[in-house]
Protein backbone atom coordinates (compact mmCIF):
# COMPACT_ATOMS: atom_id res chain seq x y z
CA UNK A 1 6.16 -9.27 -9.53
CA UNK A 2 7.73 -7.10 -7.08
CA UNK A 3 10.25 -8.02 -4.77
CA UNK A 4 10.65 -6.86 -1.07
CA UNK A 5 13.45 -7.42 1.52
CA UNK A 6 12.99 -5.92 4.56
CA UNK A 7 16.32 -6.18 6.79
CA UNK A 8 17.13 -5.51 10.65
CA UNK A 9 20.23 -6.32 12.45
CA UNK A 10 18.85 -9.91 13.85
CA UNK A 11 15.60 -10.47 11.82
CA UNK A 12 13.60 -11.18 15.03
CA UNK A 13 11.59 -8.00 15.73
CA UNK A 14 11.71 -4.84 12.94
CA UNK A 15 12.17 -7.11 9.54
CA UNK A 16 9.55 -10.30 10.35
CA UNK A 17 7.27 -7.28 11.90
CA UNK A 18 7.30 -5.04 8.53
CA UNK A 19 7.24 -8.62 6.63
CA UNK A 20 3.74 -9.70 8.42
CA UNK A 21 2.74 -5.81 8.37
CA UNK A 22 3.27 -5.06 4.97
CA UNK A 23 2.27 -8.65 4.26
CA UNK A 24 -1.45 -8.39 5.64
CA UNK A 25 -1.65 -4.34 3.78
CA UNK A 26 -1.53 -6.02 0.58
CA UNK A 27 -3.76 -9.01 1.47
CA UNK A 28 -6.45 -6.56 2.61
CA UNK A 29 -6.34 -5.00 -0.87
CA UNK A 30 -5.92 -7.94 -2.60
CA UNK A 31 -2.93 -7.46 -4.25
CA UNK A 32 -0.58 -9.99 -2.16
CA UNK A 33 -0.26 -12.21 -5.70
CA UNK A 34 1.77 -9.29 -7.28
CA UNK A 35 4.50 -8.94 -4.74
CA UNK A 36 7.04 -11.62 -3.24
CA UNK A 37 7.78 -9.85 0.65
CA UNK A 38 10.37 -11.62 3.14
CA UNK A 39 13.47 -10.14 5.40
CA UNK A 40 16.44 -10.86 6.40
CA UNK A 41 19.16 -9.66 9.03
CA UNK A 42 22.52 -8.19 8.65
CA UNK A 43 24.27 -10.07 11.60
CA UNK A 44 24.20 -14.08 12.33
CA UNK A 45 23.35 -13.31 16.23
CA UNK A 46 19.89 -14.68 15.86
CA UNK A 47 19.99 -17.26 12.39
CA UNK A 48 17.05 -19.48 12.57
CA UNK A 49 15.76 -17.94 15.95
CA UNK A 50 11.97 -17.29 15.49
CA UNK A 51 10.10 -13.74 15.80
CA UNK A 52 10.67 -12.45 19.32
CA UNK A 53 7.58 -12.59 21.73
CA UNK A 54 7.01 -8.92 22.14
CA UNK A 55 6.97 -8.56 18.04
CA UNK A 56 4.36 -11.63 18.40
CA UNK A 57 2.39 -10.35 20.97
CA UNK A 58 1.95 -6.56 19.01
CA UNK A 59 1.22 -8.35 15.89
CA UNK A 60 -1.63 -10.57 17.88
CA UNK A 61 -2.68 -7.28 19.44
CA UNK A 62 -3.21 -5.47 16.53
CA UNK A 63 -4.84 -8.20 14.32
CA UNK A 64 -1.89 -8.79 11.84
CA UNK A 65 -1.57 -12.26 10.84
CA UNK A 66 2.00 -13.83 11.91
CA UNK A 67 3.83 -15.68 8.99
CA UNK A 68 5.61 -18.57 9.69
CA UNK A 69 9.90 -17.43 10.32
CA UNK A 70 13.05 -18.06 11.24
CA UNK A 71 15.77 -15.54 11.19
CA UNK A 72 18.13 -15.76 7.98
CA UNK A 73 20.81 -13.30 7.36
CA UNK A 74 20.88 -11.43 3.95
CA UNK A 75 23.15 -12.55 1.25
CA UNK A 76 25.10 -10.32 -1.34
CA UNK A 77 22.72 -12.32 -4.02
CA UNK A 78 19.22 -10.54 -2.58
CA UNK A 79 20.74 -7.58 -4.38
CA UNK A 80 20.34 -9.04 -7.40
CA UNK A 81 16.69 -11.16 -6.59
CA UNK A 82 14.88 -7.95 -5.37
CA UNK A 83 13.56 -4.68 -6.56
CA UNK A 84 13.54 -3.38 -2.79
CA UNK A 85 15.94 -3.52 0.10
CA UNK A 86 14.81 -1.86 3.26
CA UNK A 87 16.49 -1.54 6.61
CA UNK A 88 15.20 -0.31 9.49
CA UNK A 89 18.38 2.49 10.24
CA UNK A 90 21.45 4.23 9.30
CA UNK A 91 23.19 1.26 10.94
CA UNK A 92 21.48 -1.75 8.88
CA UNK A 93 21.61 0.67 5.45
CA UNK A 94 25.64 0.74 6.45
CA UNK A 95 25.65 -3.14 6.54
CA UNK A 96 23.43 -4.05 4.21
CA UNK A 97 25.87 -1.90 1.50
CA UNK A 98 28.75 -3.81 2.90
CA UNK A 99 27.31 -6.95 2.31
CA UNK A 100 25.73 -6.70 -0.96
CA UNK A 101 29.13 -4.17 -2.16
CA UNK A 102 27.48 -0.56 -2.77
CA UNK A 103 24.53 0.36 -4.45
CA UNK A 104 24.53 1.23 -7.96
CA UNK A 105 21.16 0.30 -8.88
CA UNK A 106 19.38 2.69 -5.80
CA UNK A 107 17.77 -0.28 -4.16
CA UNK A 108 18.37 0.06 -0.53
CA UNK A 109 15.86 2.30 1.24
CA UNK A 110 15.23 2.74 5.03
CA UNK A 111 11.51 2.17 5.72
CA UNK A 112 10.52 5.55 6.78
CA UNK A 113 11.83 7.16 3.57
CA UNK A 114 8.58 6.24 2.38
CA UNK A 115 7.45 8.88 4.79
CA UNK A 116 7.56 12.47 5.00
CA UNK A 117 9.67 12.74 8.10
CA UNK A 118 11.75 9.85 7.49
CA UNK A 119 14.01 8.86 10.05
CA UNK A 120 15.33 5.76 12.27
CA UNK A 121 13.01 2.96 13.45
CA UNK A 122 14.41 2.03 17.15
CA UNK A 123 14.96 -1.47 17.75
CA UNK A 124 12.73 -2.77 20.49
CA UNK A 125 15.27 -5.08 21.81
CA UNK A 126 16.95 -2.46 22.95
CA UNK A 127 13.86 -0.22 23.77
CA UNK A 128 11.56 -2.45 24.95
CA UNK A 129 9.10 -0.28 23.21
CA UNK A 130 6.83 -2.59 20.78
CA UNK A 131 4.31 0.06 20.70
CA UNK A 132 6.13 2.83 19.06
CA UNK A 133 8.29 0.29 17.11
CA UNK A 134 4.97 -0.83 15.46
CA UNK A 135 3.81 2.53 15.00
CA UNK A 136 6.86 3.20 12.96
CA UNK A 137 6.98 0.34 11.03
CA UNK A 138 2.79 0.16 10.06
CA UNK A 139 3.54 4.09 8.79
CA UNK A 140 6.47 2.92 6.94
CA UNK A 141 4.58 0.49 5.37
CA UNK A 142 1.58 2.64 4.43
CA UNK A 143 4.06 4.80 2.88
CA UNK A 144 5.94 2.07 0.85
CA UNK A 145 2.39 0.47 0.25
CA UNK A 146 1.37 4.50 -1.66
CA UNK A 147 4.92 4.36 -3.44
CA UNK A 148 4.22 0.99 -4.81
CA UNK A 149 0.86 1.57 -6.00
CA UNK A 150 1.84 4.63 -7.69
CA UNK A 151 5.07 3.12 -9.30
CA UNK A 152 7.72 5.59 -7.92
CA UNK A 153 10.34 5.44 -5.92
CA UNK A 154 10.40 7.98 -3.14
């Protein structure tokens, strides 16, 4: 079993989005029973706040299923319960190491280094942009998706 966090600053829009996008990817190829996904956020702003309604409405849009949420914020523990820690940019990757201490096993990732041009994924709460946000995130995931099924690490 495989374990995935995926982590944003207020788990309402980029986390729960690569959650239900990466989610429905391995449903479709019918390999959801051999990873455990869920995400988290590195700030308390939005704890136990649901997915935001622009996230919602591109998920609808696009046909991804939406999983049941409410916004949790990572714990130094999720180091240690999963294989996978991916934030969304520089900025989560610099708080997720502060709250989990470091990272000496090479768990923490940002989603598009599963990509070859790697990179930030903006935050649509402060772009208003759920278009390009998913774009991001649903390459991201088709790159993570390749990594896993190979068994490498980027």
């Amino acid at each position: 079993m495989i374990k995935i966090l995926f982590v944003c600053h207020g788990n309402i829009c980029r986390s729960p989005m690569a959650e239900c996008v990466f989610s429905h990817k391995l449903e479709q190829r019918g390999c959801s029973d051999q990873y455990t996904v869920a995400s988290a956020a590195t700030s308390r702003e939005e704890i136990g706040n649901p997915i935001h309604p622009g996230t919602q409405n591109k998920l609808r849009e696009m046909g991804v299923p939406i999983l049941p949420h409410r916004a949790v914020q990572m714990r130094k523990s999720d180091y240690e319960r999963y294989d996978y820690l991916i934030g969304m940019d520089d900025w989560n990757l610099q708080n997720m190491r502060r709250i989990v201490g470091g990272d000496p096993e090479h768990k923490l990732y940002k989603l598009l280094d599963f990509t070859p041009r790697g990179g930030d994924i903006a935050d649509p709460w402060y772009t208003g942009n759920f278009d390009e946000t998913y774009r991001d995130i649903d390459e991201g995931c088709d790159g993570l998706l390749r990594t896993m099924l190979k068994g490498a690490n980027p």
